[in-house]
N, C-alpha and C. Protein backbone atom coordinates (compact mmCIF):
# COMPACT_ATOMS: atom_id res chain seq x y z
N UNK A 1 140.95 71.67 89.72
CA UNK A 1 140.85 73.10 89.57
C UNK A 1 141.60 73.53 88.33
N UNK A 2 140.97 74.42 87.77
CA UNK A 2 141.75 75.15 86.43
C UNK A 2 142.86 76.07 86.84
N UNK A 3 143.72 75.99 85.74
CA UNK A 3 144.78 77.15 86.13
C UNK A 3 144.42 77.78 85.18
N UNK A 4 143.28 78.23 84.35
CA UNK A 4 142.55 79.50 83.43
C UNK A 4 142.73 80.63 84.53
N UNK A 5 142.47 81.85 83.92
CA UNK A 5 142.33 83.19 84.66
C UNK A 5 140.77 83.38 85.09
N UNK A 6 140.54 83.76 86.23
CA UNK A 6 138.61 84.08 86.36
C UNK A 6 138.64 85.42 85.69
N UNK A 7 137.59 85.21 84.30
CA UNK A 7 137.62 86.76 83.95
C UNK A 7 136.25 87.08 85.00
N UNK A 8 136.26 88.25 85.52
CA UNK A 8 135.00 89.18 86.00
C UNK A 8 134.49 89.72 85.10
N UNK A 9 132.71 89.65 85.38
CA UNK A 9 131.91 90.49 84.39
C UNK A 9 132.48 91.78 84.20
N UNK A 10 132.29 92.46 82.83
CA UNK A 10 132.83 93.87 83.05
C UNK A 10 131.78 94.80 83.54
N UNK A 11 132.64 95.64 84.12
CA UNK A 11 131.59 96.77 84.95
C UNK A 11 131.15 97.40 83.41
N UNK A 12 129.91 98.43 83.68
CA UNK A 12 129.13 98.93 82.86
C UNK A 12 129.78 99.89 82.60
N UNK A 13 129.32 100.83 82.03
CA UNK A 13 129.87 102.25 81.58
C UNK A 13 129.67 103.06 82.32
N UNK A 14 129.88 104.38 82.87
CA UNK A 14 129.30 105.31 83.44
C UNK A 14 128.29 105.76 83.17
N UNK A 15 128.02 106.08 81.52
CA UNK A 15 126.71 106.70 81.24
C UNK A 15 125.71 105.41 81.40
N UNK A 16 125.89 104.29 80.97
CA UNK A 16 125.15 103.66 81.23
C UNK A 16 124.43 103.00 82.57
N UNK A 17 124.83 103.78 84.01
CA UNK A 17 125.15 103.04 85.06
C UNK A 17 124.32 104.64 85.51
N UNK A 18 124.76 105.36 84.75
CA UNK A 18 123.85 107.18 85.13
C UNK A 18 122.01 107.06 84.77
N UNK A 19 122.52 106.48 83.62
CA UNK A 19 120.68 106.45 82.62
C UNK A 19 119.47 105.36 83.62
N UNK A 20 120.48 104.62 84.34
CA UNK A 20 119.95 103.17 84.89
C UNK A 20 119.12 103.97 86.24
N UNK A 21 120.26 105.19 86.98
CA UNK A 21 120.23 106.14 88.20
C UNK A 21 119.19 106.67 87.54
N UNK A 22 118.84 107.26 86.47
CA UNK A 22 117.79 108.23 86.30
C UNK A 22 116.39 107.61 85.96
N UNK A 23 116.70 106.53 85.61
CA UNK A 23 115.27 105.76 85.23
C UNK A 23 114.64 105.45 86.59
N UNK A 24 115.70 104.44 87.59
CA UNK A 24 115.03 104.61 89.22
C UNK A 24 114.58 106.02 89.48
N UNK A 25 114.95 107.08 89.10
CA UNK A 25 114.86 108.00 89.95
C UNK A 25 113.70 108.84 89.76
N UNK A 26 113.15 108.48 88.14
CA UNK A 26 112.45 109.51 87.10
C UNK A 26 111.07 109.82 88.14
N UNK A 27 110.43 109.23 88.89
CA UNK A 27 109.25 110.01 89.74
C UNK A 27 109.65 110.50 90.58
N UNK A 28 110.37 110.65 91.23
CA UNK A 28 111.35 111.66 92.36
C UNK A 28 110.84 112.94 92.22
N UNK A 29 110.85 113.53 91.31
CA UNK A 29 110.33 115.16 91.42
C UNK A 29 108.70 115.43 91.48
N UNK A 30 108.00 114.25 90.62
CA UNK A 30 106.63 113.89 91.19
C UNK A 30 105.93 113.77 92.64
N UNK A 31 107.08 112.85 93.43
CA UNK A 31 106.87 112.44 94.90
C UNK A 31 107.08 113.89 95.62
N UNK A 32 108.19 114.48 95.59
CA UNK A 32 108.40 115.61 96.39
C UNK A 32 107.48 116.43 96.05
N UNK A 33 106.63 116.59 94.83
CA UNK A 33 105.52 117.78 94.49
C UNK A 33 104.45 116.80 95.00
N UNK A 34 103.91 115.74 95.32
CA UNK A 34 102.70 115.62 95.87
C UNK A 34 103.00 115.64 97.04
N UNK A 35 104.19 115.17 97.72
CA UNK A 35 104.26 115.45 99.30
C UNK A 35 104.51 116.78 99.75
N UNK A 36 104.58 117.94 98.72
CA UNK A 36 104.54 119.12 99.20
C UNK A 36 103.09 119.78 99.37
N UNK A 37 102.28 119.15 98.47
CA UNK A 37 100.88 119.50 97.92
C UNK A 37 100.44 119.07 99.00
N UNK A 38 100.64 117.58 99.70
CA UNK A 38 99.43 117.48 100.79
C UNK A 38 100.20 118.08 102.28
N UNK A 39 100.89 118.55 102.30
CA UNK A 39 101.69 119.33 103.51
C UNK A 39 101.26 120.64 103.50
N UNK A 40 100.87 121.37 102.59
CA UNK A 40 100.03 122.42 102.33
C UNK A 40 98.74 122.79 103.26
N UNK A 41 98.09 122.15 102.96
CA UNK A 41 96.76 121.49 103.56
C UNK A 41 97.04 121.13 105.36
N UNK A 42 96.03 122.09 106.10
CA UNK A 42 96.47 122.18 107.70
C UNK A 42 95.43 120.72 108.11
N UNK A 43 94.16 120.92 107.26
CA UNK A 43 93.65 119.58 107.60
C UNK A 43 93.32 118.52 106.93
N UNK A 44 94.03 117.04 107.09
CA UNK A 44 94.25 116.19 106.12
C UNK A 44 93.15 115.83 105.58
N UNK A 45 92.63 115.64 104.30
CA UNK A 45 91.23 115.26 103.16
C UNK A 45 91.26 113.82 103.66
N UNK A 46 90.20 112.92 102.80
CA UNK A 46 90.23 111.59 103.09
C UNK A 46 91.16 111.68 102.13
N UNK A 47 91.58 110.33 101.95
CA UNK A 47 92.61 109.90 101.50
C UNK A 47 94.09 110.28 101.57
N UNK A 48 94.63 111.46 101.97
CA UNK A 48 95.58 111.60 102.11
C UNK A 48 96.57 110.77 102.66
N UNK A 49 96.29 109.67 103.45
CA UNK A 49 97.03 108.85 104.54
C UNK A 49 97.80 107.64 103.08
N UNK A 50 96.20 107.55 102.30
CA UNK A 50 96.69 106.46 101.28
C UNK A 50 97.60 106.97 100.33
N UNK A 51 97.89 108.35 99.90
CA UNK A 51 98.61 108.95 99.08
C UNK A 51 99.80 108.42 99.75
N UNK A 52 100.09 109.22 100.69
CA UNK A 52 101.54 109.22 101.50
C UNK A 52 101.92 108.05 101.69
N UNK A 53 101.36 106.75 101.51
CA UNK A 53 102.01 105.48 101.61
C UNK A 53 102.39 105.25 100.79
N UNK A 54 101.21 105.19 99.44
CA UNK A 54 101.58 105.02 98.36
C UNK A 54 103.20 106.20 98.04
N UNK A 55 103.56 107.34 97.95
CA UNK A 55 104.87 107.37 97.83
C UNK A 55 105.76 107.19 98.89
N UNK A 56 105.30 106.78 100.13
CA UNK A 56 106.29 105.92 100.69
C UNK A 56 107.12 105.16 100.00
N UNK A 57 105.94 104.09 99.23
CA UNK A 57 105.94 102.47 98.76
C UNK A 57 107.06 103.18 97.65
N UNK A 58 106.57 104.05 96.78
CA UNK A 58 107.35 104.60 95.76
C UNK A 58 108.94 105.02 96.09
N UNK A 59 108.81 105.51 97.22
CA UNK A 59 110.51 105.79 97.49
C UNK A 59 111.78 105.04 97.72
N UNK A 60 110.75 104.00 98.53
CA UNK A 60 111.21 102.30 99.14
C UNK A 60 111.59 101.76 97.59
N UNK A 61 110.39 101.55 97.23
CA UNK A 61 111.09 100.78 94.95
C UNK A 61 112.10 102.10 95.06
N UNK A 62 112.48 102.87 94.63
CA UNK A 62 113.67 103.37 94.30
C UNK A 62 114.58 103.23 94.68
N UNK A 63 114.24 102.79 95.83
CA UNK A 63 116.10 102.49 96.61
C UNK A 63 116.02 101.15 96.27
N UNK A 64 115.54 100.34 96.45
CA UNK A 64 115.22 99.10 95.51
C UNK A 64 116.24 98.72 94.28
N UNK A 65 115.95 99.65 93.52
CA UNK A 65 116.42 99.72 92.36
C UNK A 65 117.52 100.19 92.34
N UNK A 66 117.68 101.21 92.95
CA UNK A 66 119.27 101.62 93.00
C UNK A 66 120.02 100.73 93.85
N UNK A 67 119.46 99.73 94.62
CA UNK A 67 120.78 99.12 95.40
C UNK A 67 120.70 98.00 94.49
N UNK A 68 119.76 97.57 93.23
CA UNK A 68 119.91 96.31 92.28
C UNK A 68 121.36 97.34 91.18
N UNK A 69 121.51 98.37 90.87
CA UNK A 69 122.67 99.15 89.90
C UNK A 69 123.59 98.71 90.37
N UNK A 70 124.76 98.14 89.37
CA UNK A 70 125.73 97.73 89.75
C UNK A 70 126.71 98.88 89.61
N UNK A 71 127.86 99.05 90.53
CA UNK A 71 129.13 99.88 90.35
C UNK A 71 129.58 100.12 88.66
N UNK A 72 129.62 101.65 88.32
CA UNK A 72 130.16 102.44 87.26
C UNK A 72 132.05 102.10 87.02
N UNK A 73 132.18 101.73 85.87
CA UNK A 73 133.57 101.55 85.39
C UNK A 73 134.01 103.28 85.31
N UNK A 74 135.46 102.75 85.74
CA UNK A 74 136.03 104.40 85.71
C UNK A 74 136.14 104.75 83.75
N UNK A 75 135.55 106.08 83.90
CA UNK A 75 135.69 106.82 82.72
C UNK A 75 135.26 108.16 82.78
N UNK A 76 134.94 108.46 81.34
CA UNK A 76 134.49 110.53 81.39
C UNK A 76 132.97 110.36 81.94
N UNK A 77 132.88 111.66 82.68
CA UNK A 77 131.11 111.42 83.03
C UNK A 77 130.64 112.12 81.84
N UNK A 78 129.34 112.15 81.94
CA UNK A 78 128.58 112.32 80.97
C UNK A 78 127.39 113.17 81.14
N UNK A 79 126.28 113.60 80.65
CA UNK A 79 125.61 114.90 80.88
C UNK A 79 124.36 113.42 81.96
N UNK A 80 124.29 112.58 81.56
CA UNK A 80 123.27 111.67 82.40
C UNK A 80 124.27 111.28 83.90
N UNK A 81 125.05 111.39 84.00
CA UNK A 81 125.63 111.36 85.24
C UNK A 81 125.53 112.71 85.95
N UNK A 82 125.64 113.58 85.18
CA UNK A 82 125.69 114.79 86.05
C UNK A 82 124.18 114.94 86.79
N UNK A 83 123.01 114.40 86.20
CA UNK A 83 121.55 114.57 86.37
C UNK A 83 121.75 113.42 87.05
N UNK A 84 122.01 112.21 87.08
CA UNK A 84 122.24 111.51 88.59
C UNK A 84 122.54 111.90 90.30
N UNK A 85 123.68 112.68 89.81
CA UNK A 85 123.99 112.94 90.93
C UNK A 85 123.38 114.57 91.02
N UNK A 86 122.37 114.78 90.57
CA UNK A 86 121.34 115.85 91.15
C UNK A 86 120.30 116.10 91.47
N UNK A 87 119.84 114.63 91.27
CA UNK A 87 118.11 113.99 91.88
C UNK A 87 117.73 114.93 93.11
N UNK A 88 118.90 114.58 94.28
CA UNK A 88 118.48 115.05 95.50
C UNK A 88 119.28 116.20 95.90
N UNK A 89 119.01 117.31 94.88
CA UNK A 89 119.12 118.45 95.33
C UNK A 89 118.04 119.25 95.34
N UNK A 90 117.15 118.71 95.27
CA UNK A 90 116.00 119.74 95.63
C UNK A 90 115.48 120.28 96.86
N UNK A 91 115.73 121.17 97.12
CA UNK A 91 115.52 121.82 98.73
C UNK A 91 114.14 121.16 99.41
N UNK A 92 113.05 120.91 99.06
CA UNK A 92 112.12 120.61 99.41
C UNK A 92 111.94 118.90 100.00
N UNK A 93 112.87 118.58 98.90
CA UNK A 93 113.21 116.77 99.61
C UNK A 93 113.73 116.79 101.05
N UNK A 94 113.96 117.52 101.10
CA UNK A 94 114.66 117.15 102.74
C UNK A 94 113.73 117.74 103.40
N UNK A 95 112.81 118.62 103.54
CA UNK A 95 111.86 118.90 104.38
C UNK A 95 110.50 117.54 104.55
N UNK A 96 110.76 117.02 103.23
CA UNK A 96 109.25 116.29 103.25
C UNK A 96 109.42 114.50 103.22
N UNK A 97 111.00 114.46 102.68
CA UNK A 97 111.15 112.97 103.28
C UNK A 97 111.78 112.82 103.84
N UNK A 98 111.56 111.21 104.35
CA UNK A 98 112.67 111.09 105.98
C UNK A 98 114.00 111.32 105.58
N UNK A 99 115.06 111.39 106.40
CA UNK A 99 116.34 111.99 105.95
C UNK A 99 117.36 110.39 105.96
N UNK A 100 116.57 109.71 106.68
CA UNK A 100 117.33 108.09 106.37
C UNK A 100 117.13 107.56 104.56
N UNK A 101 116.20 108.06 104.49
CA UNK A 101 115.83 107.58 103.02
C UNK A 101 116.83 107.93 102.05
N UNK A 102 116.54 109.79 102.32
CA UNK A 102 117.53 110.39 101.04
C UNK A 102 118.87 110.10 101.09
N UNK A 103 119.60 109.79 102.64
CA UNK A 103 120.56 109.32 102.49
C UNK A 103 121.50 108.45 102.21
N UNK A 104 120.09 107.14 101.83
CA UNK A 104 120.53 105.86 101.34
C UNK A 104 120.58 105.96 100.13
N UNK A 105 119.93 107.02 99.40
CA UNK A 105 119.74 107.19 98.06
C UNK A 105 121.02 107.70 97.72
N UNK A 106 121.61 108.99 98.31
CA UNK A 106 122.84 109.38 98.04
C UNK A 106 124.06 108.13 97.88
N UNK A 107 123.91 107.31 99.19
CA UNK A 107 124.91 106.27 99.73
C UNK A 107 124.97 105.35 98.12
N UNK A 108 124.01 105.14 97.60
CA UNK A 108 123.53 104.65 96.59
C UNK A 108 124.16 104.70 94.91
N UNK A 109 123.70 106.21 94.78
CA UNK A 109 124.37 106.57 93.52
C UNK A 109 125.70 106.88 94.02
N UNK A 110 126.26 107.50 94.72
CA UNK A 110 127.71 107.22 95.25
C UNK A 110 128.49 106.02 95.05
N UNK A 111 127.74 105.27 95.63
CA UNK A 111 128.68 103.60 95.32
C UNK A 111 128.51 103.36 93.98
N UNK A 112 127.36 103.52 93.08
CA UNK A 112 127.59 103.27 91.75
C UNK A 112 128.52 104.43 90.92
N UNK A 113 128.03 105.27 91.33
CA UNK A 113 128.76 106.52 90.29
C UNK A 113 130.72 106.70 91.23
N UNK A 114 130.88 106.11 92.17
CA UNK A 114 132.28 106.25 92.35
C UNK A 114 133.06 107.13 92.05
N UNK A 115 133.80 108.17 92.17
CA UNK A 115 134.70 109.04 91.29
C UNK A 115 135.70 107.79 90.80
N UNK A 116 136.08 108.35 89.52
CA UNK A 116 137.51 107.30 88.52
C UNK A 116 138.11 107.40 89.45
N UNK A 117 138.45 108.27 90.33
CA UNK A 117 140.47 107.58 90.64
C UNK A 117 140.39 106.49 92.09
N UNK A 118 139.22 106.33 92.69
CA UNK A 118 138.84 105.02 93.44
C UNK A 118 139.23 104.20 92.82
């Protein structure tokens, strides 16, 4: 065995760990406007069933992706962090997706975006 030090990879940056949050996240406001669009509608068209899976499938890859983001190094946030942690404030997300979802998403950018003094 070595008596070297184990260096650890270094954590990323914040902004860079924000931009990573917003790229998973970038159809998010798409999904909530087509799942509001076919909630509209009292009687479902054909296809509607295949829409709604399909952004199922879409919401599922996002958490996907956000649980592949690794944890944010403490530093200043940045204007792409602040738009991270505001994906899921849109009033309408919580009416139209399941609430296990959005909350893994929160659980998500939380563990990456960390506040510094953790």
């Amino acid at each position: 065995m070595s008596d070297k030090p184990v260096s650890l990879p270094p954590q990323k940056a914040r902004k860079q760990s924000a931009e990573e949050i917003n790229r998973a996240m970038a159809r998010f406001p798409l999904l909530v406007q087509i799942l509001a669009e076919l909630n509209r509608d009292q009687i479902p068209l054909p296809g509607d069933a295949d829409i709604r899976h399909g952004c199922e499938r879409a919401l599922t890859t996002m958490l996907s992706e956000l649980a592949r983001i690794e944890g944010a190094a403490a530093g200043k946030p940045s204007k792409a962090e602040e738009a991270a942690q505001n994906w899921l404030q849109n009033p309408d997300a919580s009416k139209l997706i399941d609430a296990d979802k959005l909350v893994r998403m929160q659980l998500f950018i939380d563990r990456i975006l960390k506040p510094a003094d953790s």
